[in-house]
Protein backbone atom coordinates (compact mmCIF):
# COMPACT_ATOMS: atom_id res chain seq x y z
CA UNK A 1 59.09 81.38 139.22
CA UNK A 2 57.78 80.75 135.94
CA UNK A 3 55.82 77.87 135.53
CA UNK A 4 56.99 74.91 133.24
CA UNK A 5 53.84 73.56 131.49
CA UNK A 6 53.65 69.68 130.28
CA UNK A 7 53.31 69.30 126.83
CA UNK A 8 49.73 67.98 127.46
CA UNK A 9 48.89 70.77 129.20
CA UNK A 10 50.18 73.18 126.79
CA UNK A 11 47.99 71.56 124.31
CA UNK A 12 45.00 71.69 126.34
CA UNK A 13 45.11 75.22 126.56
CA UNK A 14 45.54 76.04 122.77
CA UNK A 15 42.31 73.84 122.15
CA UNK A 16 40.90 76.08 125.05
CA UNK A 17 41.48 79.43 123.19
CA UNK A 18 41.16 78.14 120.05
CA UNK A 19 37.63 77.68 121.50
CA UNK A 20 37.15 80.98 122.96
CA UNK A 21 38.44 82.71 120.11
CA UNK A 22 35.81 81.33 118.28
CA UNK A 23 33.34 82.25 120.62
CA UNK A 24 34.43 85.45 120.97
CA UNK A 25 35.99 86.42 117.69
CA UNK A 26 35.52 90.42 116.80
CA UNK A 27 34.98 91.49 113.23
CA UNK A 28 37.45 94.37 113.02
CA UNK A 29 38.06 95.97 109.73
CA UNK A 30 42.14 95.89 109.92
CA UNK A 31 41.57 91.97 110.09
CA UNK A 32 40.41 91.70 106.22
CA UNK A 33 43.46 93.00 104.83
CA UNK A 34 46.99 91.42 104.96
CA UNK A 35 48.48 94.66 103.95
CA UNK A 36 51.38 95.06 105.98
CA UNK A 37 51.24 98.62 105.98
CA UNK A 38 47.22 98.90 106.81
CA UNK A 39 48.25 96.34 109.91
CA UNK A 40 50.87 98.70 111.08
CA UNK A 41 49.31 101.76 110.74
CA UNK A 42 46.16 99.46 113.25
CA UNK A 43 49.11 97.94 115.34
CA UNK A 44 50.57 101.19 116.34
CA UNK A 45 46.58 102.82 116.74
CA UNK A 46 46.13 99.94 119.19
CA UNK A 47 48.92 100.58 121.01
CA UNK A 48 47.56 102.85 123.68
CA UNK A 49 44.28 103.32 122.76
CA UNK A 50 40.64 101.42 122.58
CA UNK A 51 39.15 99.20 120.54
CA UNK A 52 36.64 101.56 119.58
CA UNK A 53 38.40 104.56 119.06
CA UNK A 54 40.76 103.41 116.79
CA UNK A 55 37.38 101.78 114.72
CA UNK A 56 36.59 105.50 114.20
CA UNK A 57 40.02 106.38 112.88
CA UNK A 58 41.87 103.26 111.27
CA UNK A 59 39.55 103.99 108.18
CA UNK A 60 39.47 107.20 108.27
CA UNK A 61 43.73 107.13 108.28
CA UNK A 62 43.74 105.03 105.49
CA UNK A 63 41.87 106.87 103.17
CA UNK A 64 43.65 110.00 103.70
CA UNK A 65 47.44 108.25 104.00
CA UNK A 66 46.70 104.68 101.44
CA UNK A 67 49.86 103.95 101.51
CA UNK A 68 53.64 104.24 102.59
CA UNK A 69 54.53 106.77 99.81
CA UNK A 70 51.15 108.49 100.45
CA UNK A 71 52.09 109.09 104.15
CA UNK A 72 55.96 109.84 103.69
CA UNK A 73 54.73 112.67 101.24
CA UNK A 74 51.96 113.77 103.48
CA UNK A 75 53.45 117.11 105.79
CA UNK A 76 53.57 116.34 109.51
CA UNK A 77 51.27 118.84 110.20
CA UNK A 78 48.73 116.90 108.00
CA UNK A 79 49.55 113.42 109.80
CA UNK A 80 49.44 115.36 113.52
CA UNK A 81 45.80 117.09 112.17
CA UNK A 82 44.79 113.41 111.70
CA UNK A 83 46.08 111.73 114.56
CA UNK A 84 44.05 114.23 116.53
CA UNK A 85 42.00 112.66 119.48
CA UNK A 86 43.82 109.64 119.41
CA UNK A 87 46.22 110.39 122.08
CA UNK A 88 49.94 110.11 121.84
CA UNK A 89 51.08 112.77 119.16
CA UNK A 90 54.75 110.83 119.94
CA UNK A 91 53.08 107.90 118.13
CA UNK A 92 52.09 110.26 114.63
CA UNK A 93 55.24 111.34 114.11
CA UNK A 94 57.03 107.94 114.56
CA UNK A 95 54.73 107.06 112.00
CA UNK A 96 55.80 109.54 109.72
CA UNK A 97 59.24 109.16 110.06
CA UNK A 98 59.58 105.56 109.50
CA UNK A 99 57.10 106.29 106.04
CA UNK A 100 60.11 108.58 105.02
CA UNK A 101 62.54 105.39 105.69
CA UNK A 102 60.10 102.95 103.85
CA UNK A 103 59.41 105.19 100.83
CA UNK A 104 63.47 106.31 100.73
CA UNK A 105 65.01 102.93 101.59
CA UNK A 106 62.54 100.16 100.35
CA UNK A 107 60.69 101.06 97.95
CA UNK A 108 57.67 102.09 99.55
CA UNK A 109 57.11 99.37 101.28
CA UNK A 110 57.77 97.71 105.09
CA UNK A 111 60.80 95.86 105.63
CA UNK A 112 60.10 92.03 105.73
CA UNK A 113 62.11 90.81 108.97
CA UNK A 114 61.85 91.37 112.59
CA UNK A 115 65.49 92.94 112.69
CA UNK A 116 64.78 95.99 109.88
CA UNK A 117 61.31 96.16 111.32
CA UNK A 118 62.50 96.88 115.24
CA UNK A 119 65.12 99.48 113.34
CA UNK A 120 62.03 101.70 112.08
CA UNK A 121 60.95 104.80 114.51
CA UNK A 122 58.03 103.73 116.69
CA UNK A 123 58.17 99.61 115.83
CA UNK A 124 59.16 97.63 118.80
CA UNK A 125 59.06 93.81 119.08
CA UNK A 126 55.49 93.67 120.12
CA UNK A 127 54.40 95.91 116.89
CA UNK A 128 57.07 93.71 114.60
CA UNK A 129 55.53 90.48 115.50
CA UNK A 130 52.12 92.03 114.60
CA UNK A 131 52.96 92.97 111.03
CA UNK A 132 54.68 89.44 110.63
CA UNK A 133 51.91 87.54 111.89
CA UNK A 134 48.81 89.40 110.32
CA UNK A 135 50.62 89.94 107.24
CA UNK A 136 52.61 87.08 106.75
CA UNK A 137 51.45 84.53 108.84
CA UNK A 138 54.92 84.27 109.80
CA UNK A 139 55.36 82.69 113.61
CA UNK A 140 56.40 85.53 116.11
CA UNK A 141 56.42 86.08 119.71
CA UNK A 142 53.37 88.91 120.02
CA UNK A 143 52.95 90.06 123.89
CA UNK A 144 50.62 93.02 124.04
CA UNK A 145 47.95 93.83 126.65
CA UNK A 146 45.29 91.07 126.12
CA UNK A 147 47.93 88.23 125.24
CA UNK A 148 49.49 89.03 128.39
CA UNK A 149 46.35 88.65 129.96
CA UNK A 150 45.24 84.88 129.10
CA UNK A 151 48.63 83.36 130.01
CA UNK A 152 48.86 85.31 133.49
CA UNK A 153 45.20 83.40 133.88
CA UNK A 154 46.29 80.29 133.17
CA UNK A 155 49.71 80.42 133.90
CA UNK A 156 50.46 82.69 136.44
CA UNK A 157 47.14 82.75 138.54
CA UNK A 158 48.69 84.06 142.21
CA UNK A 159 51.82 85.76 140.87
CA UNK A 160 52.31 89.36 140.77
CA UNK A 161 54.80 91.47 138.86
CA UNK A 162 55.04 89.14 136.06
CA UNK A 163 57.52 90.17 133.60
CA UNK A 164 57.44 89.46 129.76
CA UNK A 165 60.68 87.13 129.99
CA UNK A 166 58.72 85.19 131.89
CA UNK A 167 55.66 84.77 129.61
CA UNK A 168 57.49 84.90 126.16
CA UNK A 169 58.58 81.52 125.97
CA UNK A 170 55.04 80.04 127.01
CA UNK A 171 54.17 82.29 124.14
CA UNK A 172 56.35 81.07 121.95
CA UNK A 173 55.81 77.42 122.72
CA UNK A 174 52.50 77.43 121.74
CA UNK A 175 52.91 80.01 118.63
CA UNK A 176 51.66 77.63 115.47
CA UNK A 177 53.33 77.37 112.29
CA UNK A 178 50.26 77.86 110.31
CA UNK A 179 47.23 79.85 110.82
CA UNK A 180 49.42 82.27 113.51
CA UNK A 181 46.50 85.18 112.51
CA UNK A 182 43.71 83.17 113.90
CA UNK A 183 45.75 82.22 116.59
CA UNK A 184 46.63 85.23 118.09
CA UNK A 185 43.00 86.81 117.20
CA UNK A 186 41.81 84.16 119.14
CA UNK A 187 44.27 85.45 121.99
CA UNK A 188 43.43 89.05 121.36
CA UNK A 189 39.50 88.05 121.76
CA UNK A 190 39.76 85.99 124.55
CA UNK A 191 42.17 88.39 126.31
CA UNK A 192 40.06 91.33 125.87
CA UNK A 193 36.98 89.01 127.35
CA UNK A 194 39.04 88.23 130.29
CA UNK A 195 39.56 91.75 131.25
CA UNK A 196 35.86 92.77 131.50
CA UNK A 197 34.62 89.59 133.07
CA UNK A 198 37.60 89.34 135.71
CA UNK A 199 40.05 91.18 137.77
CA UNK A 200 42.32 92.33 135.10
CA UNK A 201 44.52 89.73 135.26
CA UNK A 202 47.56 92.26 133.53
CA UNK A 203 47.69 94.09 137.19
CA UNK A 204 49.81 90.97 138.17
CA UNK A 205 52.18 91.95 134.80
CA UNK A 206 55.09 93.87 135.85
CA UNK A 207 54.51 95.68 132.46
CA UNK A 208 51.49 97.05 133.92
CA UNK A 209 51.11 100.83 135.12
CA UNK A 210 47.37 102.74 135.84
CA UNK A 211 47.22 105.55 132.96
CA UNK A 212 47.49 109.19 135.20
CA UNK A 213 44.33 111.39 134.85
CA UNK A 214 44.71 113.11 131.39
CA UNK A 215 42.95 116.91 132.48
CA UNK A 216 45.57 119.07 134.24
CA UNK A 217 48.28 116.88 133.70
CA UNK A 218 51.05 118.33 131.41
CA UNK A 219 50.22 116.15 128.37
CA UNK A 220 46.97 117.74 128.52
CA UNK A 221 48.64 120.81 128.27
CA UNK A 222 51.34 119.86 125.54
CA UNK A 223 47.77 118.21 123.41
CA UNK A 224 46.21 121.62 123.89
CA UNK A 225 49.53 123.42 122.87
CA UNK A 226 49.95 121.46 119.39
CA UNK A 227 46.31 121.91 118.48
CA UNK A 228 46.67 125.39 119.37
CA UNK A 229 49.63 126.08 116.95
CA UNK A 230 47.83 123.47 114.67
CA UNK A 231 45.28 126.35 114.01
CA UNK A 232 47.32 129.12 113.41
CA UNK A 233 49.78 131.18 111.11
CA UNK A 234 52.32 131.35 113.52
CA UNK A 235 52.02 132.43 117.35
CA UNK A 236 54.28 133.80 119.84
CA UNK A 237 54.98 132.97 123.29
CA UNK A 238 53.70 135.15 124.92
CA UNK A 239 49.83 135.06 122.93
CA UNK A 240 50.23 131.23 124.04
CA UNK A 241 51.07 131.25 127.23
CA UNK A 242 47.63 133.46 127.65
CA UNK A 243 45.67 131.58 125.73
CA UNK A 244 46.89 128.55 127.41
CA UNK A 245 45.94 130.20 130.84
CA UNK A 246 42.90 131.57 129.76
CA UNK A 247 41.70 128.09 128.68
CA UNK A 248 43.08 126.62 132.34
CA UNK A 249 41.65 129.26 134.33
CA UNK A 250 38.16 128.43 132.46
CA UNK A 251 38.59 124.75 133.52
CA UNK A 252 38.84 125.25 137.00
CA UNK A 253 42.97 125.11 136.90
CA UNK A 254 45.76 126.96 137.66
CA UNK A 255 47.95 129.15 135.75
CA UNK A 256 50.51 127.91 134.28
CA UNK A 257 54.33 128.87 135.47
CA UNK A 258 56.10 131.13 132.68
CA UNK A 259 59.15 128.08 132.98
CA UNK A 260 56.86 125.23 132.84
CA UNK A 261 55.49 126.45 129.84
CA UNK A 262 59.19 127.06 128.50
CA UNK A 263 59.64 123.72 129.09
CA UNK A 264 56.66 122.07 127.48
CA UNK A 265 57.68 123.88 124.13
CA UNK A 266 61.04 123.02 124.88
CA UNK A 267 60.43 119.38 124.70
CA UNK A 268 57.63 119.65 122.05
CA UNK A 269 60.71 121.41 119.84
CA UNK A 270 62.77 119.13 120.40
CA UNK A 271 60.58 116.06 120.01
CA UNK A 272 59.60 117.44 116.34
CA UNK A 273 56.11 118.75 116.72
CA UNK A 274 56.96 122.37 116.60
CA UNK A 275 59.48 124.52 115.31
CA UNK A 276 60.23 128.30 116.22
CA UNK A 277 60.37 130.84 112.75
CA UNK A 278 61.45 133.68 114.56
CA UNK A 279 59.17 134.82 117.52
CA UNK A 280 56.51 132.93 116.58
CA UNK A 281 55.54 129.03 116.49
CA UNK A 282 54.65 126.80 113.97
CA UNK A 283 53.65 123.09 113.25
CA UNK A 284 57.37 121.48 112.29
């Protein structure tokens, strides 16, 4: 059951991370801008991978895609070539398609309200309250990783499969109506703090699920696969499903099945990272 904080107590806890946050605050580069677009393009980085990862990339993205316009113009192959390493491809070309919305429907710019935000490729409701909030300073409810974390500390301390709809409106009661950026970096800080120096309290979040082992698993494969066409001309099946067997075989792996491969191309087709020009297969 969720728990049904006194306003006292709600207040004591804001002063608490308020606290913390200053303590613990992290200079990240996406936090001196208010650019919605730069805050996206961090937001959706963020999304499923590390802190310092994305520190080696957000800067990197922006000066090769400055804007909207700049990545709506920019060919997927170009946006998938950058995105490499991060993880995700899925994630690269959402980007890209809701830059082609942005530069054809609003001028070049991101929509300004949750609703046309959520409508973009890519932008859920945790992303959308990120762009209002860092951008705008606009009150939202943001639940990500590390916010979920502090209020299953506080709030939920010997629960287990906590679900968001029980944490967003303790979220949203204490969600200022001024300085909401500080306030949710201060979440964000003490969050990530709270992970390392404790049992990760988001294992009692029902949102929570253990990442599988990337090697041998078949988005390894489908990462290898894009990269692979990536470098080339144009490549046929049948080249690819050797090279993709040679490189297994090297790793200790098995071969892969002549269907499973089908499939993976299939679904990598379909999902718009590759197209087929005849026998032979390209970066869409």
């Amino acid at each position: 059951m969720a728990p049904t904080p006194t306003t006292y107590e709600l207040q004591a806890f804001v002063q608490l991370v308020r606290e913390e946050g200053k303590r613990l605050y992290r200079d990240l580069p996406w936090r001196d801008t208010r650019d919605p677009y730069a805050i996206w393009i961090s937001e959706v980085m963020l999304q499923q991978t590390q802190v310092p990862r994305v520190l080696t990339r957000w800067e990197r993205f922006m000066t090769r895609f400055p804007t909207v316009d700049a990545l709506s113009a920019a060919a997927s192959a170009d946006v998938l070539e950058e995105w490499q390493g991060m993880g995700y491809n899925r994630r690269a070309l959402a980007l890209k398609r809701a830059a082609d919305i942005c530069s054809a429907d609003y001028a070049g710019a991101l929509p300004k309200t949750h609703d046309e935000l959520i409508g973009l490729p890519g932008i859920g409701p945790s992303t959308a309250a990120g762009i209002l909030a860092f951008a705008y300073d606009e009150p939202s409810i943001y639940v990500e990783t590390n916010v979920r974390a502090v209020f299953i500390h506080h709030f939920f301390p010997e629960s287990d499969s906590v679900s968001d709809k029980e944490i967003r409106p303790l979220v949203e009661a204490c969600c200022p109506d001024s300085d909401v950026r500080g306030w949710y970096y201060a979440l964000l800080d003490y969050g990530a703090w709270l992970k390392k120096e404790f049992v990760n309290p988001t294992r009692a979040a029902k949102a929570y699920t253990r990442q599988s082992a990337f090697e041998g698993s078949r988005r390894q494969k489908r990462a290898w696969l894009v990269r692979q066409v990536m470098a080339t001309d144009g490549v046929s099946s049948e080249t690819l499903l050797i090279q993709l067997n040679s490189h297994e075989l090297e790793e200790g792996r098995d071969a892969v099945d002549a269907d499973v491969f089908a499939s993976i191309m299939a679904d990598l087709q379909r999902e718009g990272f590759v197209r087929l020009n005849g026998d032979s297969w390209r970066i869409a």
